[in-house]
Protein backbone atom coordinates (compact mmCIF):
# COMPACT_ATOMS: atom_id res chain seq x y z
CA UNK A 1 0.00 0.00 0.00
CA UNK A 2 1.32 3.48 -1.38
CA UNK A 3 1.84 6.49 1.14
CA UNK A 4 0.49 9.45 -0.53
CA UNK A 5 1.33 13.03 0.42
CA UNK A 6 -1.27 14.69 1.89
CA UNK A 7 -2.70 17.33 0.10
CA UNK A 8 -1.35 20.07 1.52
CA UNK A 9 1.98 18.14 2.04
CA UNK A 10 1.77 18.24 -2.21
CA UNK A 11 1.08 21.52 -2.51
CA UNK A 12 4.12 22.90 -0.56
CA UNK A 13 5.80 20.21 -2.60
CA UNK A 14 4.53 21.69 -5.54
CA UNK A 15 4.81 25.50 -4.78
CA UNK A 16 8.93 24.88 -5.30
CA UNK A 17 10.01 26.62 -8.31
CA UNK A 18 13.05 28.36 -9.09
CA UNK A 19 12.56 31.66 -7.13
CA UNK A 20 11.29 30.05 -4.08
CA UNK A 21 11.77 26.80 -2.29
CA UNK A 22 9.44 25.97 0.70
CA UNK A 23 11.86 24.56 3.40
CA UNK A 24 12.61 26.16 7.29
CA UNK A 25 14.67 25.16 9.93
CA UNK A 26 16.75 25.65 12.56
CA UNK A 27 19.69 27.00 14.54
CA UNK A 28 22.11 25.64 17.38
CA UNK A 29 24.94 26.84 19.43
CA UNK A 30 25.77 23.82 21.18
CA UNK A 31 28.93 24.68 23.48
CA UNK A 32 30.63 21.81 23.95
CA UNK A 33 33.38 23.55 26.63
CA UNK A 34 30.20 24.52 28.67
CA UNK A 35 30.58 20.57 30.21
CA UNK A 36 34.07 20.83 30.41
CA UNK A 37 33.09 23.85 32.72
CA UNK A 38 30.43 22.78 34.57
CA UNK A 39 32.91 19.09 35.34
CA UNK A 40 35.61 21.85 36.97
CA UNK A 41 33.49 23.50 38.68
CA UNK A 42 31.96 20.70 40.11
CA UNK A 43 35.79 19.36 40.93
CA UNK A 44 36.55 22.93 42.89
CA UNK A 45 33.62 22.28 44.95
CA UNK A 46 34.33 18.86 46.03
CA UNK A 47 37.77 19.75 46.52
CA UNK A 48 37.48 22.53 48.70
CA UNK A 49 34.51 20.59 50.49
CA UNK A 50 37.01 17.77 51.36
CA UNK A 51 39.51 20.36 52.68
CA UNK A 52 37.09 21.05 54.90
CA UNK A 53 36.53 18.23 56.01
CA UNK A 54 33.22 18.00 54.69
CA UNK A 55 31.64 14.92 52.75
CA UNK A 56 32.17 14.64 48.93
CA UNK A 57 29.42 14.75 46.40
CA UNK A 58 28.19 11.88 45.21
CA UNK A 59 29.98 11.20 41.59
CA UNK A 60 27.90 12.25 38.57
CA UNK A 61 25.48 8.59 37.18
CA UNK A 62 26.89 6.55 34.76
CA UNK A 63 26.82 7.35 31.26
CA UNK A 64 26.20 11.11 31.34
CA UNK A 65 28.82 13.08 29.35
CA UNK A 66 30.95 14.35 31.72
CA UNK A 67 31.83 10.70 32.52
CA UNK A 68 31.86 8.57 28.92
CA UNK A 69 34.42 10.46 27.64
CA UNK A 70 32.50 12.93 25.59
CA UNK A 71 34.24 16.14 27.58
CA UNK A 72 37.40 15.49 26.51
CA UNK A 73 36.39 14.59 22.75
CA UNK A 74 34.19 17.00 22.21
CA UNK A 75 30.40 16.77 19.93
CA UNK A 76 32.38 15.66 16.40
CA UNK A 77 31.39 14.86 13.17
CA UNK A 78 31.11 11.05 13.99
CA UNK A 79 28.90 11.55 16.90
CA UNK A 80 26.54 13.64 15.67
CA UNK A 81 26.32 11.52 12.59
CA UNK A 82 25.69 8.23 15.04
CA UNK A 83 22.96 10.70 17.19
CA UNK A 84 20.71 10.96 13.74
CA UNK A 85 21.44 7.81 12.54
CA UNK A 86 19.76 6.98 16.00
CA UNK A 87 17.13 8.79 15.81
CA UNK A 88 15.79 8.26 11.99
CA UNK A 89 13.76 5.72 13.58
CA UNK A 90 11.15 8.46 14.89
CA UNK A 91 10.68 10.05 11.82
CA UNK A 92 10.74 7.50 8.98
CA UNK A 93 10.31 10.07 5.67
CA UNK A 94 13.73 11.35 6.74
CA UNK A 95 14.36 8.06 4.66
CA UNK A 96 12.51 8.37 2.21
CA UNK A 97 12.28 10.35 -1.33
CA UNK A 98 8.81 11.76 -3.35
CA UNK A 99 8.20 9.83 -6.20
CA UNK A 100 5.57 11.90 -8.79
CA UNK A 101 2.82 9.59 -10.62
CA UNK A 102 2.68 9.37 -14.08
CA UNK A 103 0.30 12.23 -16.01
CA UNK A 104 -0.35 13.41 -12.59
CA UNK A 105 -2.86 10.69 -11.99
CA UNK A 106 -2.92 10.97 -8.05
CA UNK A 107 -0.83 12.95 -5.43
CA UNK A 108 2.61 11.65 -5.39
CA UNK A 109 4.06 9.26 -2.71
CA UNK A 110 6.49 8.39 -0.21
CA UNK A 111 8.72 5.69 -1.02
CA UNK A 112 12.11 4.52 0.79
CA UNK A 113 14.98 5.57 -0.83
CA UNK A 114 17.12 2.77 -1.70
CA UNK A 115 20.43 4.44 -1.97
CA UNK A 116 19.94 6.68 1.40
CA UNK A 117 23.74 7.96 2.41
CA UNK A 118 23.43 9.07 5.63
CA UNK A 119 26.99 11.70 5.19
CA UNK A 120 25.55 12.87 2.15
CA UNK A 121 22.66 14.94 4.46
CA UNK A 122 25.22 15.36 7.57
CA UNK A 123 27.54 18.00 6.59
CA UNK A 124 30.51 19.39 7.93
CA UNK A 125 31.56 23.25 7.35
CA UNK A 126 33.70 25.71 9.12
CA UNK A 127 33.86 29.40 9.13
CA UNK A 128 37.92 31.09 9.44
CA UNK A 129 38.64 30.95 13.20
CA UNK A 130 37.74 33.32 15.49
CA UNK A 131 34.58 33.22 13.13
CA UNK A 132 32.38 35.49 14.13
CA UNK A 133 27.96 36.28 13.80
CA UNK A 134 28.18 37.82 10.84
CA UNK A 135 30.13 35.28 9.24
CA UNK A 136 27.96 32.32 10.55
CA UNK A 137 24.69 34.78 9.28
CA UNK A 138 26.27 34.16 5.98
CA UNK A 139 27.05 31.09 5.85
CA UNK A 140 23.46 29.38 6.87
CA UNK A 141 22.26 32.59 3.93
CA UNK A 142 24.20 30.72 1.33
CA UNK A 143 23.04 27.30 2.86
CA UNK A 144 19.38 28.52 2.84
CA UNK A 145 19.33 30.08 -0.50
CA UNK A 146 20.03 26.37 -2.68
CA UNK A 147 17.27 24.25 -3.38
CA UNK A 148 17.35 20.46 -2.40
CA UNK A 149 18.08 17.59 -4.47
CA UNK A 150 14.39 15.80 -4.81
CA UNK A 151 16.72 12.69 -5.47
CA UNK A 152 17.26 12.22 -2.38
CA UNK A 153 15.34 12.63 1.02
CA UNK A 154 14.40 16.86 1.56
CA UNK A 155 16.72 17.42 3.87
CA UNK A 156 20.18 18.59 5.25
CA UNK A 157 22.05 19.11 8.66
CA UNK A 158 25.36 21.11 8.78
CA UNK A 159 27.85 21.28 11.31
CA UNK A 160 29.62 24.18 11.43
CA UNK A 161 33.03 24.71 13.51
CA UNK A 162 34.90 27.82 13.90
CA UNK A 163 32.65 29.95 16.34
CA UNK A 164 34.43 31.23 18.97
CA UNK A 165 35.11 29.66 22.74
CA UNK A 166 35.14 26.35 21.16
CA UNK A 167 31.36 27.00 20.24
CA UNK A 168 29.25 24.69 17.09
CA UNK A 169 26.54 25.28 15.17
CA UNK A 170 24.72 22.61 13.70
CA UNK A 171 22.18 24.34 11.06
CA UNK A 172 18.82 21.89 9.78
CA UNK A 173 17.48 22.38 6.16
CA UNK A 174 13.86 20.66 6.31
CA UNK A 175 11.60 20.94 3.18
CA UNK A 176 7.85 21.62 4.43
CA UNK A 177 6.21 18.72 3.15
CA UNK A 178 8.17 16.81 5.81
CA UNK A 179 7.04 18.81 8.91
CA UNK A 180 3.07 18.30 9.69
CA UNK A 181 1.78 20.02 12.47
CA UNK A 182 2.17 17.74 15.38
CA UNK A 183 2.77 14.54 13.60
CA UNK A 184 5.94 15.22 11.96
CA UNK A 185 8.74 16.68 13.68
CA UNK A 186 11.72 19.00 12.46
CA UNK A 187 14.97 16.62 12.04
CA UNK A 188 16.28 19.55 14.74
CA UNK A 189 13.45 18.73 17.31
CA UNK A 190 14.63 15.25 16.72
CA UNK A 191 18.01 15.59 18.01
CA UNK A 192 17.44 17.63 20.90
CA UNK A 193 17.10 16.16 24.64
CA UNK A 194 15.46 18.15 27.59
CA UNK A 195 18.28 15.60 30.35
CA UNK A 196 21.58 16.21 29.62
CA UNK A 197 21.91 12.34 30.70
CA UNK A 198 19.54 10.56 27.63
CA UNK A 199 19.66 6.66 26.50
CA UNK A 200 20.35 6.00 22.98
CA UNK A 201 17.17 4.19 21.38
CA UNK A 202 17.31 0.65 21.12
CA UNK A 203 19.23 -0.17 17.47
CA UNK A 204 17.05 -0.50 14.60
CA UNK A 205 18.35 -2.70 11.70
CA UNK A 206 16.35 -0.47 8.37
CA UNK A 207 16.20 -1.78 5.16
CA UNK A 208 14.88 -0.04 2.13
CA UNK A 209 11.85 -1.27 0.71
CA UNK A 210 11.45 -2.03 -2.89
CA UNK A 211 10.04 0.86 -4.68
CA UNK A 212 7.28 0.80 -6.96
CA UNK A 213 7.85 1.13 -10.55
CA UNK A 214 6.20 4.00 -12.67
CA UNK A 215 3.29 1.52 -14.18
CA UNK A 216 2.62 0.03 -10.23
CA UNK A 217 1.85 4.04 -9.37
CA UNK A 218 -0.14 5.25 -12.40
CA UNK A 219 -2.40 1.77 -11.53
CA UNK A 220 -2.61 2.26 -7.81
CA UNK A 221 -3.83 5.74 -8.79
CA UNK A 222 -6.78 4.78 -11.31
CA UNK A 223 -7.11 2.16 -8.87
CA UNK A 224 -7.84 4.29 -6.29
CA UNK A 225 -9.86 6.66 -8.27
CA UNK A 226 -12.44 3.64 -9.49
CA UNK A 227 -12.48 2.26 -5.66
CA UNK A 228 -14.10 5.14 -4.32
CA UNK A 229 -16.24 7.48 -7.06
CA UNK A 230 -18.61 9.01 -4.39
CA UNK A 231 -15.66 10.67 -2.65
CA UNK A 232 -15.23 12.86 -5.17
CA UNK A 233 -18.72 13.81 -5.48
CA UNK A 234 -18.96 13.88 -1.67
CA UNK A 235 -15.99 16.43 -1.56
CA UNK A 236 -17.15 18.41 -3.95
CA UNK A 237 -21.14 19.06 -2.40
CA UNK A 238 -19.74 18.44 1.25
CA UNK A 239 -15.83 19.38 1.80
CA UNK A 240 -14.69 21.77 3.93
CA UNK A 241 -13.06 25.78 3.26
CA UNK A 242 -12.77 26.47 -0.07
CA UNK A 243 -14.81 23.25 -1.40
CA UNK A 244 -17.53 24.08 0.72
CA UNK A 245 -17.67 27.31 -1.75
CA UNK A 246 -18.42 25.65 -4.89
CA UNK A 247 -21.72 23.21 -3.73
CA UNK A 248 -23.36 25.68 -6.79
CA UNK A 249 -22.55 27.22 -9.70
CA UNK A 250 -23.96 30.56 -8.26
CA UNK A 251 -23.58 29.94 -4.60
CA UNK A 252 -19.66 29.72 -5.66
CA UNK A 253 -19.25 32.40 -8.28
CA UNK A 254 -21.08 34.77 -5.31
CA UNK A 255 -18.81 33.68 -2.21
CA UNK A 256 -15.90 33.85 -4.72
CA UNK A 257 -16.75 37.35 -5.79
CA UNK A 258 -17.51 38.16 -2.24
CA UNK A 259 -13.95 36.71 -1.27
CA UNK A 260 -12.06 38.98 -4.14
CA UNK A 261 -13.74 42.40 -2.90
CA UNK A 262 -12.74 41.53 0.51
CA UNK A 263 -9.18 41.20 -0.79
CA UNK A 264 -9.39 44.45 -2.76
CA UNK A 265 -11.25 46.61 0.09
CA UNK A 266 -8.92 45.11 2.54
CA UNK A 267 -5.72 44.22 1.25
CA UNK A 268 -1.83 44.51 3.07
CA UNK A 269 -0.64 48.21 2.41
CA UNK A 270 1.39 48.23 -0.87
CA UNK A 271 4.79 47.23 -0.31
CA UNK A 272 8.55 45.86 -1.08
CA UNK A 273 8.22 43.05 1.10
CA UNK A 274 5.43 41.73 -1.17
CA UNK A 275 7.74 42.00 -4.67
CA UNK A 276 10.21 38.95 -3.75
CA UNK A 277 12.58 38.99 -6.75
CA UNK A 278 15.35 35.91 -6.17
CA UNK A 279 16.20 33.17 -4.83
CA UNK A 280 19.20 34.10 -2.88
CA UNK A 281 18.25 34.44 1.06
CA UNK A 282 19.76 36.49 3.83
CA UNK A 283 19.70 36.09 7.34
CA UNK A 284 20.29 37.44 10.90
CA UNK A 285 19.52 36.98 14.56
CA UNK A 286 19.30 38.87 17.49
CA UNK A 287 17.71 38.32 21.17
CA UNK A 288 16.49 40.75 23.85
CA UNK A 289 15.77 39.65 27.80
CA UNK A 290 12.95 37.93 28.71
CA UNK A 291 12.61 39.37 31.95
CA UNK A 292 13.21 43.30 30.63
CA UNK A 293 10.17 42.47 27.97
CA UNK A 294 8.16 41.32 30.82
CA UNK A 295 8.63 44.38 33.14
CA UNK A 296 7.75 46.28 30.04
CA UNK A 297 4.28 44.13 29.92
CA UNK A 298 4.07 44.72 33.18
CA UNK A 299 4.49 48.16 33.16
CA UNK A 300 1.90 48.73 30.39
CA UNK A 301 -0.56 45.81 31.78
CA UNK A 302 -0.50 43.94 27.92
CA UNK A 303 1.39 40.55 27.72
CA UNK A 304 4.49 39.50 26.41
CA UNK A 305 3.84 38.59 23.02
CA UNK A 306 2.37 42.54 22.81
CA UNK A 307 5.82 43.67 23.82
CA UNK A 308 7.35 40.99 21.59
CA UNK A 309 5.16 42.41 18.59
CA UNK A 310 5.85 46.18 19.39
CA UNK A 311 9.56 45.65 19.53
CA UNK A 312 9.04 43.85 15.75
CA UNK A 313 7.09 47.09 14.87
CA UNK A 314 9.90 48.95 15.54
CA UNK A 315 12.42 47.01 13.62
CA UNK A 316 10.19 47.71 10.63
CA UNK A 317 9.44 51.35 11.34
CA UNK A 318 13.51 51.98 11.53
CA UNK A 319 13.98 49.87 8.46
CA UNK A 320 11.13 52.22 6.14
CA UNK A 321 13.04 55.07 7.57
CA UNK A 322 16.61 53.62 6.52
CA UNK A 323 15.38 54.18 2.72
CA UNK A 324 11.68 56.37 3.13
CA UNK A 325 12.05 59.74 5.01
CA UNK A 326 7.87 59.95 4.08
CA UNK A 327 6.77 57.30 6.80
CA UNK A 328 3.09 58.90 7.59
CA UNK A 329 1.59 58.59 10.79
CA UNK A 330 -0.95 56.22 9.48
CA UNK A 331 1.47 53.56 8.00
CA UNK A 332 1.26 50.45 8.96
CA UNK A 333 2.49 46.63 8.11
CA UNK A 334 0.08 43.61 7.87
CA UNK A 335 1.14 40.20 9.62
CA UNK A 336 0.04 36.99 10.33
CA UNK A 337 0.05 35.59 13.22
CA UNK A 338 -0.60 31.72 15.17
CA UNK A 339 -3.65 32.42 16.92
CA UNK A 340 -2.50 30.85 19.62
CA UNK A 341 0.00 33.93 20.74
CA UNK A 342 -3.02 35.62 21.62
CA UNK A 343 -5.71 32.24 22.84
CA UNK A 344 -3.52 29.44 24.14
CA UNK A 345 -6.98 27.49 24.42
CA UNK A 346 -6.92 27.23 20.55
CA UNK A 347 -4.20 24.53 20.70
CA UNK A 348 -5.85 20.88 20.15
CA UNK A 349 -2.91 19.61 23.37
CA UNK A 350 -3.10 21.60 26.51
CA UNK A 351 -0.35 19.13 27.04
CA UNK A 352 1.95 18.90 24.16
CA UNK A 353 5.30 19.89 24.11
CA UNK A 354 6.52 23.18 23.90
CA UNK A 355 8.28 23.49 19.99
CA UNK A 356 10.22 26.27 18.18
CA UNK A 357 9.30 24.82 14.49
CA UNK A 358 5.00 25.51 14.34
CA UNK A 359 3.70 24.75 10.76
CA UNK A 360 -0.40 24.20 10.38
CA UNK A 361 -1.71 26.14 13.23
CA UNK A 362 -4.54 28.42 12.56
CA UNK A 363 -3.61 32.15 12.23
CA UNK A 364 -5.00 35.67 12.27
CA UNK A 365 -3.79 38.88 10.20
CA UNK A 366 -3.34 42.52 12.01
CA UNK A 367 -1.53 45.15 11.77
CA UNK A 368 1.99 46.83 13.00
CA UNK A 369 1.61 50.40 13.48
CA UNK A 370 4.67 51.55 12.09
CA UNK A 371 3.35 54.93 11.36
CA UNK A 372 3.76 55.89 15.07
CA UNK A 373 6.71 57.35 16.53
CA UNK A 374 5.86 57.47 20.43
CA UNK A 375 6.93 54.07 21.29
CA UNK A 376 4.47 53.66 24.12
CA UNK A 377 1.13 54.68 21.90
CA UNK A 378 2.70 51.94 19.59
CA UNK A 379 2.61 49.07 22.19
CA UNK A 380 -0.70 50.54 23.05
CA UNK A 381 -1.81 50.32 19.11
CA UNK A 382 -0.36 46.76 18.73
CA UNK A 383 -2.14 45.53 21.72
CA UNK A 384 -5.37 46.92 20.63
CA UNK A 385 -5.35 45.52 17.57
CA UNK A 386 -4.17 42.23 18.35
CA UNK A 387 -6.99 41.72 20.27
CA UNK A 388 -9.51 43.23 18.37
CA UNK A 389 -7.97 41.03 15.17
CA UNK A 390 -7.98 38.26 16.68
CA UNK A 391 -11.67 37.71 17.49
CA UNK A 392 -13.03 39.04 13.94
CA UNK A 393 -13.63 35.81 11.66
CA UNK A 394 -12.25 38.46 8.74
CA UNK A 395 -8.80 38.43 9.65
CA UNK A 396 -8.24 34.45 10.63
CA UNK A 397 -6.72 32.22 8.44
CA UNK A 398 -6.11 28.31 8.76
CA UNK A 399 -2.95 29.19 6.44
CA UNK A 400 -2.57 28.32 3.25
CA UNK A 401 -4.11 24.64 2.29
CA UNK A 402 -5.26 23.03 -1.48
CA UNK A 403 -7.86 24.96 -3.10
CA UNK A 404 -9.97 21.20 -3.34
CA UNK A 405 -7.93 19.42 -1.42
CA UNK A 406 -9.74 15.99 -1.86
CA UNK A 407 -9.03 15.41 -5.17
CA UNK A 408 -6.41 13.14 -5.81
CA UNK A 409 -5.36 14.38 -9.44
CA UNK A 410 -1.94 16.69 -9.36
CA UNK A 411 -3.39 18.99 -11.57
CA UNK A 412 -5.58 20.22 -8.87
CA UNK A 413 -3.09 20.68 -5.81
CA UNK A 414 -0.59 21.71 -8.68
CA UNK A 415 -3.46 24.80 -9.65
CA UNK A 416 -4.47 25.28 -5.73
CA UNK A 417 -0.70 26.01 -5.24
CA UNK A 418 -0.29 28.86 -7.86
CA UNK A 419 -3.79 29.59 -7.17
CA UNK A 420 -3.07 30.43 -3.75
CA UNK A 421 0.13 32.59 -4.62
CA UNK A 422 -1.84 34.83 -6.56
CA UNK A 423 -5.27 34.68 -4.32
CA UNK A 424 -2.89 35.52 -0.91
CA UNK A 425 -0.46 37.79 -2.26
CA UNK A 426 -1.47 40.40 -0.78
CA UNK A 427 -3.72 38.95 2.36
CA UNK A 428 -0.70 40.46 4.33
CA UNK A 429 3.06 41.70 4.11
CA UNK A 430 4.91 39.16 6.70
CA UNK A 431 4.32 36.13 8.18
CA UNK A 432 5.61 35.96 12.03
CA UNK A 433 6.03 33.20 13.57
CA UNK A 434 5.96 33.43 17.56
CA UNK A 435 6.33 31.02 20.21
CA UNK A 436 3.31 30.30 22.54
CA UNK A 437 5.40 29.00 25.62
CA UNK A 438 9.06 29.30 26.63
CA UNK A 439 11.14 26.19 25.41
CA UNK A 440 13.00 24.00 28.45
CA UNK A 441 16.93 23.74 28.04
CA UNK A 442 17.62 21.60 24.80
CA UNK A 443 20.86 19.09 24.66
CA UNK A 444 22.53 17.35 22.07
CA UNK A 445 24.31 14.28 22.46
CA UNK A 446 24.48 15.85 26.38
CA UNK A 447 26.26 19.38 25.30
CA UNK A 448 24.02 22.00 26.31
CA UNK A 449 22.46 24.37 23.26
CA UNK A 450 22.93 27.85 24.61
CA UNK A 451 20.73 29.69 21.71
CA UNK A 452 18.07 28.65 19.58
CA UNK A 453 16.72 30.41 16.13
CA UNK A 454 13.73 28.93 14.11
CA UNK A 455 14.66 29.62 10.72
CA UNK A 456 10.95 30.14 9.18
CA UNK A 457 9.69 29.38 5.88
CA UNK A 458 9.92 31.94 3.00
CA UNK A 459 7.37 31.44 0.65
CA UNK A 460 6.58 32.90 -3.11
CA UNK A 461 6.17 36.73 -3.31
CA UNK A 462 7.56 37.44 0.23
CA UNK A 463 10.37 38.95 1.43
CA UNK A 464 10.70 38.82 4.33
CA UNK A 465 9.48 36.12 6.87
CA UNK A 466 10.32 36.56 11.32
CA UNK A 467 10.26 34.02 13.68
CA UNK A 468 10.83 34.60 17.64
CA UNK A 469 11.00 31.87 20.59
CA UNK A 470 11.92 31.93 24.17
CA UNK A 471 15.06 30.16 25.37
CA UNK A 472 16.93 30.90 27.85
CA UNK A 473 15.46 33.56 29.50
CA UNK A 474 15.69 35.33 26.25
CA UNK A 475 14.09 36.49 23.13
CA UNK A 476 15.24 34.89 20.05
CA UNK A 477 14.64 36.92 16.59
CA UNK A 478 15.37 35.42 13.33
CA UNK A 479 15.38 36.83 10.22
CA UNK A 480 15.26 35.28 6.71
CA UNK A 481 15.01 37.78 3.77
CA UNK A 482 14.98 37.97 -0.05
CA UNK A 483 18.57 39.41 -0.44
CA UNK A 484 17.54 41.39 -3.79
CA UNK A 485 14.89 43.12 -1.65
CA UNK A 486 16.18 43.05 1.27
CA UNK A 487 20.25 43.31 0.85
CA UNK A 488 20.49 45.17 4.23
CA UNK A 489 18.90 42.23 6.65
CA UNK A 490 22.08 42.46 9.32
CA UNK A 491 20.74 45.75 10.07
CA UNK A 492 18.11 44.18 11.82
CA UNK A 493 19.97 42.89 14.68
CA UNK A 494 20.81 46.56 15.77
CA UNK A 495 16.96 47.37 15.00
CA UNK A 496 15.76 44.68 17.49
CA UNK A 497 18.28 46.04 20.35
CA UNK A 498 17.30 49.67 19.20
CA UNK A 499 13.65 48.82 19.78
CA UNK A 500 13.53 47.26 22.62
CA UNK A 501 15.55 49.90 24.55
CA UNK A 502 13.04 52.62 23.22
CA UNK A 503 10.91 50.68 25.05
CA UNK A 504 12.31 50.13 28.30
CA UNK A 505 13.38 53.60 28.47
CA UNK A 506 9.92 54.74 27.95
CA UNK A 507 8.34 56.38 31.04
């Protein structure tokens, strides 16, 4: 039995084309040395509590890192090539490769790759030592901006050496048709422990399946089609979203006009970050204290993510400055937003795991008041109209999804895709992705990961996409850009600090 993409799975699959590529992922500074510290302070203690006469410490359990030799040798190629190897095992289409049906008779499928090389998705790269931000920035641009092979499983993990104090990087490359809400993690979430002290899985002997040949697909597909007739009927007079619009002729050509003078009367503000123009990304980072953006939200009784949003608003107010002297009071940029920043209740898990890569959640649009200079009438603005957005069924948004997304045919997620580049273009300016809960100290292979960026999808006709988590105690911004629109992206690290010191300045 065949494993089909799901539709939407197909139709980020399909929205790839030579100016865009839908993959995200992830950043870690792993500091390896931080173990080698933590073991000497630990000796200093015990030391001067036996000088004292006072009982040692018992000795750190068996098997944690400090004591199987992985202080003194450090998180290497070869280990972090035996961690995934490990790990594969929880997320089987790491394995596998997209095979496309003949004259587009179904939705194409996930099949095993049989010549999977393991070192050809692990990477190793280095920047000139003492490498610095702005040389890792570039690096994970360059990294970002190539497509990946569809031979081959959609994904790639770098690590990179070179950052100072003995510091790594490992950088994750995940195309979006592997990451599905909850069910599918990022390979980055994969590798990650919350114990410094974890157990390696239980070995798993895989061996590729036999994949199906070109004819077996194209007569699953009409297979398929013949088994079950009524579904297509049924999806067409009963589906959901957009389906649900076409049950008539008229009913649909009404809703549809409806749906394009919404659009028009209520469109994003007119824009550069709506005219992407290449494929080449760029990228940078910054982070701001947790604790100074919640005295702010304290301050000005709003929440976090208000303060979190304001500070953004900011960063894009200084940026239209840095080439528009003719910002008007008025101004303002459209983003969209997981509706859970503002309703945690909207999450299906009260329970699930806190996670720094969110695909699939339903969103809401509003607006950044970048128009307004007074930076505590802005956090005022961007409260208001969070709220107020995000209870008006005109501004949510389940994201973008198949425009029939029950039929099996390509030609139909194939159309939904461009369909919805056109249809959304200009629904809103930049997508923002925010964490709803602050994310427990991540390890890998028992080093501790001292910062964390969530490297955010950049679709068609954007240019510019955010995404901010808390780790640490801290605020992490990332920032992934269209380069030809965008060539001066670093400039938003000093934006972020900028803003967020207006802020706590503010009386």
């Amino acid at each position: 039995m065949v494993n089909r993409l799901s539709p939407r799975d197909a139709m980020f699959y399909f929205l790839d084309d030579s100016s865009a590529t839908t993959h995200l992922g992830a950043v870690l500074i792993v500091d390896p040395e931080g173990v080698r510290r933590d073991a000497g302070k630990r000796s200093t203690k015990a030391a001067s509590a036996s000088s004292r006469g006072a009982p040692a410490r018992e000795a750190p359990s068996r098997g944690s890192a400090a004591d199987n030799g992985s202080a003194s040798s450090g998180l290497d190629y070869q280990r972090l090539v035996a961690l995934v190897e490990n790990r594969l095992q929880l997320v089987p289409r790491y394995r596998q490769i997209v095979r496309e049906v003949t004259l587009g008779l179904a939705r194409p499928v996930w099949v095993d790759d049989p010549d999977f090389d393991i070192n050809f998705h692990i990477r190793r790269s280095g920047l000139p030592r003492p490498g610095d931000t702005a040389q890792l920035q570039d690096l994970i641009a360059r990294v970002m901006s190539r497509p990946l092979d569809r031979t081959r499983p959609l994904w790639e993990m770098y690590l990179i050496e070179g950052l100072p104090d003995g510091k790594l990087a490992i950088l994750t490359k995940t195309h979006r048709c592997l990451v599905d809400g909850e069910a599918q993690l990022e390979i980055s979430e994969v590798i990650t422990d919350e114990s410094r002290h974890s157990e390696p899985l239980a070995e798993e002997i895989w061996m590729p399946g036999a994949p199906p040949g070109a004819t077996t697909l194209a007569l699953g597909a009409l297979a398929d089609a013949l088994s079950r007739p009524g579904d297509l009927v049924d999806s067409v007079m009963h589906g959901n979203a957009i389906v649900s619009d076409l049950r008539s002729t008229a009913e649909g050509v009404l809703r549809r006009a409806g749906s394009v003078v919404q659009q028009l009367t209520d469109s994003a503000p007119q824009s550069p970050l709506n005219n992407a123009t290449t494929s080449t990304r760029a990228f940078a980072v910054a982070s701001i204290p947790r604790r100074g953006c919640a005295k702010i939200a304290e301050r000005y009784e709003c929440t976090v993510n208000d303060v979190e949003l304001a500070v953004l608003t900011g960063v894009m107010r200084r940026w239209m400055l840095s080439f528009d002297e003719s910002v008007q009071s008025g101004d303002t940029v459209r983003v969209v937003l997981p509706l859970s920043a503002r309703d945690p209740a909207v999450e299906r898990r009260l329970d699930a795991e806190a996670r720094w890569v969110t695909v699939g959640k339903p969103s809401f649009v509003t607006d950044l008041p970048v128009g307004e200079d007074n930076p505590a009438v802005r956090l005022a603005q961007v409260a208001g109209l969070a709220n107020r957005f995000s209870h008006s069924s005109r501004r949510l948004s389940m994201g973008p999804r198949p425009l029939l997304p029950e039929l099996g045919v390509v030609p139909f997620p194939e159309f939904s895709s461009r369909a919805f580049r056109s249809l959304n273009r200009r629904a809103y300016n930049v997508p923002v992705s925010l964490g709803t809960a602050p994310l427990a100290p991540r390890f890998v292979a028992g080093f501790p990961v001292v910062e964390l960026y969530a490297i955010p999808t950049l679709m068609a006709q954007r240019a510019l996409s955010v995404s901010i988590i808390e780790y640490r105690d801290k605020l992490q911004f990332a920032f992934i850009a269209d380069r030809g629109v965008l060539s001066d992206l670093p400039a938003m690290t000093d934006y972020v600090t900028e803003s967020y010191e207006e802020l706590s300045m503010t009386d």
